[in-house]
N, C-alpha and C. Protein backbone atom coordinates (compact mmCIF):
# COMPACT_ATOMS: atom_id res chain seq x y z
N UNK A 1 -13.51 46.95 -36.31
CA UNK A 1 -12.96 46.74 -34.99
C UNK A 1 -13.62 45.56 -34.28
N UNK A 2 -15.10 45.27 -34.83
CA UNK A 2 -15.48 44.56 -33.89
C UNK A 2 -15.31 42.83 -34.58
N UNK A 3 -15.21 42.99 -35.74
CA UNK A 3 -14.80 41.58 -36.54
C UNK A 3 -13.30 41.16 -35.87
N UNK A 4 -12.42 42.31 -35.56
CA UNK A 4 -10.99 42.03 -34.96
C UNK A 4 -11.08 41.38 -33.88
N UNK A 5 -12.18 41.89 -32.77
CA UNK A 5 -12.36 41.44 -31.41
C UNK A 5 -12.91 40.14 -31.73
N UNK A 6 -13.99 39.61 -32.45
CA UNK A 6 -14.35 38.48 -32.41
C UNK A 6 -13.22 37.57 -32.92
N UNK A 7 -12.33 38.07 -33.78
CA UNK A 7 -11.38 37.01 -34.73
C UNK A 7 -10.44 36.38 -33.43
N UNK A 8 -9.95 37.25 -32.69
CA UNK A 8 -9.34 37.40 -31.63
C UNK A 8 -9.34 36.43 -30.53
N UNK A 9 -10.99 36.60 -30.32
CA UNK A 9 -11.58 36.21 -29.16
C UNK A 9 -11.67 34.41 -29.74
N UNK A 10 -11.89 34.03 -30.78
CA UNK A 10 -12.73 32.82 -31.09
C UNK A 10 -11.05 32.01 -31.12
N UNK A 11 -9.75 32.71 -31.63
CA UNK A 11 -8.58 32.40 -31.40
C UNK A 11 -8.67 32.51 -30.09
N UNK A 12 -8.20 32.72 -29.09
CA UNK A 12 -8.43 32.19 -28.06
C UNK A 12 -8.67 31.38 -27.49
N UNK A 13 -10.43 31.21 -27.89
CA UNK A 13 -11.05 29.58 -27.23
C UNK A 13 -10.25 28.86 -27.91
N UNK A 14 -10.38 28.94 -29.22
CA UNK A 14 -9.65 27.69 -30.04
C UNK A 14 -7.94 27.11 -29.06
N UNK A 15 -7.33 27.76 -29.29
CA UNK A 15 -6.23 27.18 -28.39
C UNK A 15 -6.41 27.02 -27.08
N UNK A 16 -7.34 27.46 -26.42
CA UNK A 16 -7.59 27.19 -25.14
C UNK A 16 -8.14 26.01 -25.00
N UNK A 17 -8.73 25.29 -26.00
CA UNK A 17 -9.81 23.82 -25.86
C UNK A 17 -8.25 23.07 -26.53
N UNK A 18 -7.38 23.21 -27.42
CA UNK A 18 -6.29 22.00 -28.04
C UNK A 18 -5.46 22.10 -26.81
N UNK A 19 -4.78 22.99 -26.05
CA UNK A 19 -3.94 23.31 -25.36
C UNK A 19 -4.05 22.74 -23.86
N UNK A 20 -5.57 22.98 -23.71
CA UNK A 20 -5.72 22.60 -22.11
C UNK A 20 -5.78 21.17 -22.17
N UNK A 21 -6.01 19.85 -23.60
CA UNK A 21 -6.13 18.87 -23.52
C UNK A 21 -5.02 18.46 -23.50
N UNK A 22 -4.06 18.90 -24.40
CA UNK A 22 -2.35 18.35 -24.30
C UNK A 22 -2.06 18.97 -23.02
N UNK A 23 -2.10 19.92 -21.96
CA UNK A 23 -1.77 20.09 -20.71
C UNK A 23 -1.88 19.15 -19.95
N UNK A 24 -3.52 18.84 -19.65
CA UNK A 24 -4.16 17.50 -18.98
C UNK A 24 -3.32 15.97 -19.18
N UNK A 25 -3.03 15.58 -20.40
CA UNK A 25 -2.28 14.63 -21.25
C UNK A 25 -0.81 14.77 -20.27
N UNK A 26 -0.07 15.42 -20.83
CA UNK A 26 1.01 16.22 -20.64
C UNK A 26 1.43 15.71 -19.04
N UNK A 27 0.43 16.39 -18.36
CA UNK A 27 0.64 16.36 -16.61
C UNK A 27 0.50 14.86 -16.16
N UNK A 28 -0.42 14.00 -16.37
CA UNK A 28 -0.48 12.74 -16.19
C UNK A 28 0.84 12.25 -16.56
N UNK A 29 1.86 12.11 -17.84
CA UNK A 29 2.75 11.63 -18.05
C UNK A 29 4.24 12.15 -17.13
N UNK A 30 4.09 13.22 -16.89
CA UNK A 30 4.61 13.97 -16.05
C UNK A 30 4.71 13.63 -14.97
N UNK A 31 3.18 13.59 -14.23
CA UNK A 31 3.07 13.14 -12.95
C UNK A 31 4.09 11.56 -12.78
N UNK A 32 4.07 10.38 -13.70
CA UNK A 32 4.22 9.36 -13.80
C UNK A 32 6.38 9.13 -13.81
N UNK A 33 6.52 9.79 -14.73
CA UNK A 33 7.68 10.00 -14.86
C UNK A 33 8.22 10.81 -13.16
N UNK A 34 7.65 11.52 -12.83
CA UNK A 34 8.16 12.12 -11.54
C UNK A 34 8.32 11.43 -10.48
N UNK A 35 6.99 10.28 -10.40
CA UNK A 35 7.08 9.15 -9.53
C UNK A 35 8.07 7.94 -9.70
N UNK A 36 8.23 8.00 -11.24
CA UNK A 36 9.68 7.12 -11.79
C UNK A 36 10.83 7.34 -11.24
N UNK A 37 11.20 8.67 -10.93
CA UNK A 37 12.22 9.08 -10.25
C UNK A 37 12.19 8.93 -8.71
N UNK A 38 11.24 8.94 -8.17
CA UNK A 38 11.14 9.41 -6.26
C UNK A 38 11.56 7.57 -6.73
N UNK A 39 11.07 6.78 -7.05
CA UNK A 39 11.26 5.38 -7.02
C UNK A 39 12.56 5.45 -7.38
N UNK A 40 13.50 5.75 -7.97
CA UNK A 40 14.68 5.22 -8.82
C UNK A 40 15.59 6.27 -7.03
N UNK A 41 15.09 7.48 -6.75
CA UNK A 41 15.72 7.97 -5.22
C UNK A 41 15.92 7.06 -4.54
N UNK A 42 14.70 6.28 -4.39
CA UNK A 42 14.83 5.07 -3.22
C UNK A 42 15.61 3.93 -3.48
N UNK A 43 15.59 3.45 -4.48
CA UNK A 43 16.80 2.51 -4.92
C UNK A 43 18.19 2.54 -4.68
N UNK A 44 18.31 4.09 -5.64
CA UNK A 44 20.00 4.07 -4.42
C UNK A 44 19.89 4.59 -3.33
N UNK A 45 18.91 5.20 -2.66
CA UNK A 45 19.70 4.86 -1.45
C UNK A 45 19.74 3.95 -0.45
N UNK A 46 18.72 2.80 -0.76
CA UNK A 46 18.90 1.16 -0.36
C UNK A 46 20.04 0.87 -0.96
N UNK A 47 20.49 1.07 -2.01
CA UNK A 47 21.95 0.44 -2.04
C UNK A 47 23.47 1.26 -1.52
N UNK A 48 23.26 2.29 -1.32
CA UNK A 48 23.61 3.32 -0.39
C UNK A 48 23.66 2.67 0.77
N UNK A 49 22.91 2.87 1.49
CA UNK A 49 22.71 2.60 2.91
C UNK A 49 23.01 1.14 3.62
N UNK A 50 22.96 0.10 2.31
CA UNK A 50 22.68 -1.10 2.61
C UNK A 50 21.59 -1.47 3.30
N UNK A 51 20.56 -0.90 2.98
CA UNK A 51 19.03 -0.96 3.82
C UNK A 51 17.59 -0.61 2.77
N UNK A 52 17.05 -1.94 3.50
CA UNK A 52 15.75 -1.83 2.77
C UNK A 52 14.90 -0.63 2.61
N UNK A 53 14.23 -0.14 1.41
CA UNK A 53 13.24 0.72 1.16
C UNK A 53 11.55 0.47 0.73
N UNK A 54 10.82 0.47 1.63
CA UNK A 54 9.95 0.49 1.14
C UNK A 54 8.84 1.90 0.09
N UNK A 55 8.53 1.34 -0.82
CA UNK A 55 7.76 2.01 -1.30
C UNK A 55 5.53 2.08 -1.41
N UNK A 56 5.01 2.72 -1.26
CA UNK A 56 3.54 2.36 -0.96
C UNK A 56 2.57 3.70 -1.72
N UNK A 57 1.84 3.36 -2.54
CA UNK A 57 1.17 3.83 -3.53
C UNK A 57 -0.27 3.70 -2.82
N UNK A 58 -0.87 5.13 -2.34
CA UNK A 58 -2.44 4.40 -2.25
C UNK A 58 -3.39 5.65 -3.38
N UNK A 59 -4.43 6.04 -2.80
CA UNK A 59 -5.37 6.79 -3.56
C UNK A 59 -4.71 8.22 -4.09
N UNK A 60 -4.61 8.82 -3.16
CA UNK A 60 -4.05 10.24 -2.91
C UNK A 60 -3.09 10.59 -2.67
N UNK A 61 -1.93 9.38 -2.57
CA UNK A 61 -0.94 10.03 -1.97
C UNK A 61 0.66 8.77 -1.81
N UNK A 62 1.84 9.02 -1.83
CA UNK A 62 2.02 8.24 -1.85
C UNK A 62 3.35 8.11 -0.57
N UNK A 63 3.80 7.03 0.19
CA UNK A 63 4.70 6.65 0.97
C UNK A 63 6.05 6.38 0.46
N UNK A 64 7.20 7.39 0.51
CA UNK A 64 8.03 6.47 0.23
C UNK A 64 9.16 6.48 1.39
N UNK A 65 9.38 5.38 1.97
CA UNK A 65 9.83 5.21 3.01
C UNK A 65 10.15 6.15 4.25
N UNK A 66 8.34 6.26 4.51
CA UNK A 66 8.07 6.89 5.34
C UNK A 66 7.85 8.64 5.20
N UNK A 67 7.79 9.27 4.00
CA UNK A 67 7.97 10.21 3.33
C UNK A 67 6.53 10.59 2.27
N UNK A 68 5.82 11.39 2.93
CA UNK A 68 4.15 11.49 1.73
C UNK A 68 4.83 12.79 0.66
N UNK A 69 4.38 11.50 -0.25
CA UNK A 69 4.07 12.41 -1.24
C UNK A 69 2.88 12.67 -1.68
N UNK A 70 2.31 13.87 -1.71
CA UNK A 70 0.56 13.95 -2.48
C UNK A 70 0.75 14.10 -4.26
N UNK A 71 -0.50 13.72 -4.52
CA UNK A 71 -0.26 13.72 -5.62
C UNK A 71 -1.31 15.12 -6.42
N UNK A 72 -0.91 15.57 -7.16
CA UNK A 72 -1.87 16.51 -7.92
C UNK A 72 -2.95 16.54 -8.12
N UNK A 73 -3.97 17.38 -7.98
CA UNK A 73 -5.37 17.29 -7.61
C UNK A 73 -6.08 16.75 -9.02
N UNK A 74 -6.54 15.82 -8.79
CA UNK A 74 -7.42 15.29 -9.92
C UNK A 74 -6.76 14.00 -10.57
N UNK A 75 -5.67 13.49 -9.88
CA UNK A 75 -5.04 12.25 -10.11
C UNK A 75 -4.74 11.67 -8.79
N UNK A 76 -5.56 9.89 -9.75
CA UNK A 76 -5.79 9.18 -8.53
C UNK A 76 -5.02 7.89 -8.97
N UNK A 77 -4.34 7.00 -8.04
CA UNK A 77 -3.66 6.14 -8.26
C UNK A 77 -4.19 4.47 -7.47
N UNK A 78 -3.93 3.16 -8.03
CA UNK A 78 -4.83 2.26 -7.40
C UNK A 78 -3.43 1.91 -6.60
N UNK A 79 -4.04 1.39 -5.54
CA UNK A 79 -2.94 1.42 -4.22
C UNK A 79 -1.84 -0.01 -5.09
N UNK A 80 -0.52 0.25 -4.44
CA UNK A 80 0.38 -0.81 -4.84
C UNK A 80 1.67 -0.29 -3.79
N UNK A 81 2.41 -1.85 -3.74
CA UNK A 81 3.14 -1.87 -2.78
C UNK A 81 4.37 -2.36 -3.01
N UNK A 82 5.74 -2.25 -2.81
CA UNK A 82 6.58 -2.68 -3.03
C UNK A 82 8.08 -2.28 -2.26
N UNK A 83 8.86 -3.07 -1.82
CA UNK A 83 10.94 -2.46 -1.81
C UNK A 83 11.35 -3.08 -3.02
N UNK A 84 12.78 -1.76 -2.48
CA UNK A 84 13.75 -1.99 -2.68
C UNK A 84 15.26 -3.05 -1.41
N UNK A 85 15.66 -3.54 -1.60
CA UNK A 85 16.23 -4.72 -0.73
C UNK A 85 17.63 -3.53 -0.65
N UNK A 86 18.68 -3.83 -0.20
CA UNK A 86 19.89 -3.33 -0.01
C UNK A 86 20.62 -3.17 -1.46
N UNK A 87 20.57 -4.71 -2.40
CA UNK A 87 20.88 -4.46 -3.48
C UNK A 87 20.33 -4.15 -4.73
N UNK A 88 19.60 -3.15 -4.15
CA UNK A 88 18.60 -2.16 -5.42
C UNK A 88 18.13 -3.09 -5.77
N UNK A 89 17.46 -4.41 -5.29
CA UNK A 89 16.73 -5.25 -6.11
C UNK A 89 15.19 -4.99 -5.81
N UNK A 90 14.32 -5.06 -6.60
CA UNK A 90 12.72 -4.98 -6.54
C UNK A 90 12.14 -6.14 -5.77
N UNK A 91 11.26 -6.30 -4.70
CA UNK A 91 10.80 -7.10 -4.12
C UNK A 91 9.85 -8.13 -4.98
N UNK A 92 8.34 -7.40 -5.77
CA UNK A 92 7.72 -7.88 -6.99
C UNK A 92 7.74 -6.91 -7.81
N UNK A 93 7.45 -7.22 -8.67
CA UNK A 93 7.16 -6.88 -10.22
C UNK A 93 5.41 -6.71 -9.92
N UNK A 94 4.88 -5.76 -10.70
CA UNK A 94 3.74 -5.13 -10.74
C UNK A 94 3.55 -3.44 -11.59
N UNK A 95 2.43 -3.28 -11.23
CA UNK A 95 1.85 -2.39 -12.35
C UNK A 95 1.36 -0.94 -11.23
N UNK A 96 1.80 -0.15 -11.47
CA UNK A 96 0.62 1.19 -10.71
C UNK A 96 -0.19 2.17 -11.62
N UNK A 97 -1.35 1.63 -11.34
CA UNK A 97 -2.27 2.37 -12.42
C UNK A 97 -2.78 3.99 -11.89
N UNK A 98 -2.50 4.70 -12.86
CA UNK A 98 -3.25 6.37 -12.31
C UNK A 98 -3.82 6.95 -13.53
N UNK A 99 -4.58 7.89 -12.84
CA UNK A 99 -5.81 8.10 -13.79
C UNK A 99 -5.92 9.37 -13.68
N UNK A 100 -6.24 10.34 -14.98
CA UNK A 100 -6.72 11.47 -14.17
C UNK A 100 -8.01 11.91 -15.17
N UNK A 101 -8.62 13.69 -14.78
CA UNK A 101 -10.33 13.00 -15.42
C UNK A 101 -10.17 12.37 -17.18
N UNK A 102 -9.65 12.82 -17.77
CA UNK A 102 -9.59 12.43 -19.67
C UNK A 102 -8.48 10.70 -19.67
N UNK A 103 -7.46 10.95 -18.87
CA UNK A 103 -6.60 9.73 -19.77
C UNK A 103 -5.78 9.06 -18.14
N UNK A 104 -5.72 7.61 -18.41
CA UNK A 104 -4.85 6.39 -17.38
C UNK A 104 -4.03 6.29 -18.13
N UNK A 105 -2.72 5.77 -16.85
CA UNK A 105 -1.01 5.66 -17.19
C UNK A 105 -0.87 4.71 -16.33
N UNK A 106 0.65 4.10 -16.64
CA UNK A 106 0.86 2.94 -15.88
C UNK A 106 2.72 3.12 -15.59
N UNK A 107 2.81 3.18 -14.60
CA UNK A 107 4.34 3.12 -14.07
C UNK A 107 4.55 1.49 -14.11
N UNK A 108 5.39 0.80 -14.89
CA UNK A 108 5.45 -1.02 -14.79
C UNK A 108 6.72 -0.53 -14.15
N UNK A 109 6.79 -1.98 -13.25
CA UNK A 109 7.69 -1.92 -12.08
C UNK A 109 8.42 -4.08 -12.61
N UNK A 110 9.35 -3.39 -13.13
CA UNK A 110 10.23 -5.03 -13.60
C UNK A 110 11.05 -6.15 -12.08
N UNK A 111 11.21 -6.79 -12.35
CA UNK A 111 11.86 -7.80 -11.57
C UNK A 111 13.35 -7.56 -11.76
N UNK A 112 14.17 -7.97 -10.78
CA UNK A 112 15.69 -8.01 -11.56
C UNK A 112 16.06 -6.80 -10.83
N UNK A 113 16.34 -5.84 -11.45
CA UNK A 113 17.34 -4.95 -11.54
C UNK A 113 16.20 -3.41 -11.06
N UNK A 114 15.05 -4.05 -10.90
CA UNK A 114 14.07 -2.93 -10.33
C UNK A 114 14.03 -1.78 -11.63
N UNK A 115 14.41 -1.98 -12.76
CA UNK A 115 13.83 -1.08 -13.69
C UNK A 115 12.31 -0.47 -14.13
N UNK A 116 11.88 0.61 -14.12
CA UNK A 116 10.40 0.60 -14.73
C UNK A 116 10.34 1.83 -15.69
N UNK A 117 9.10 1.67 -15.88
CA UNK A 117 9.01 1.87 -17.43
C UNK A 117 7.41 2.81 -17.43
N UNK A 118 7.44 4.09 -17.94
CA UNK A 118 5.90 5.13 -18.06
C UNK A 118 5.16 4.40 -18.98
N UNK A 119 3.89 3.73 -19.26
CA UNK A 119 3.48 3.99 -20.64
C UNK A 119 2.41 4.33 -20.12
């Protein structure tokens, strides 16, 4: 009985140490992709509206036209700034870097057509 409990128990940790690292992994890309979208919200509805959107990235939290979003505890982002114009166009092109404690991601933010891209 007690070889069962240990077999048990040591299964456990074991997936608890592979599992919680692909979680950690996991949520960062997540987090990134989620912010891909609140950005791709604001686009149409600057072209919607026919009105500019700004977007604003700082430590903790982020602005989007006039709207906080916080971000998940233990992910931090380096501030970046940018609109959208009336015709869903991107103001600059740039990078938003976030980090959380094990692994950094990057939301790229294109010229043109305001497309971006998780890696």
């Amino acid at each position: 009985m007690i070889e069962t409990l240990f077999v048990v128990a040591l299964c456990v940790m074991m997936y608890g140490m592979f599992v919680g690292k692909k979680a950690t992994a996991f949520s960062l890309q997540l987090f990134l992709r989620q912010m891909k979208l609140y950005c791709e919200e604001q686009q149409f509805s600057a072209m919607q509206a026919g009105q500019r959107r700004t977007i604003r990235f700082e430590n903790d939290h982020a602005l989007f036209d006039q709207e906080s979003v916080f971000y998940p505890s233990g992910i931090t982002c380096e501030p970046y700034a940018f609109a959208y114009n009336a015709a869903g166009n991107i103001s600059k092109a740039g990078t938003l870097r976030c980090a959380n404690e094990k692994e950094q991601g990057t939301l790229v933010f294109q010229l043109g057509s305001g497309r971006s891209v998780v890696r």
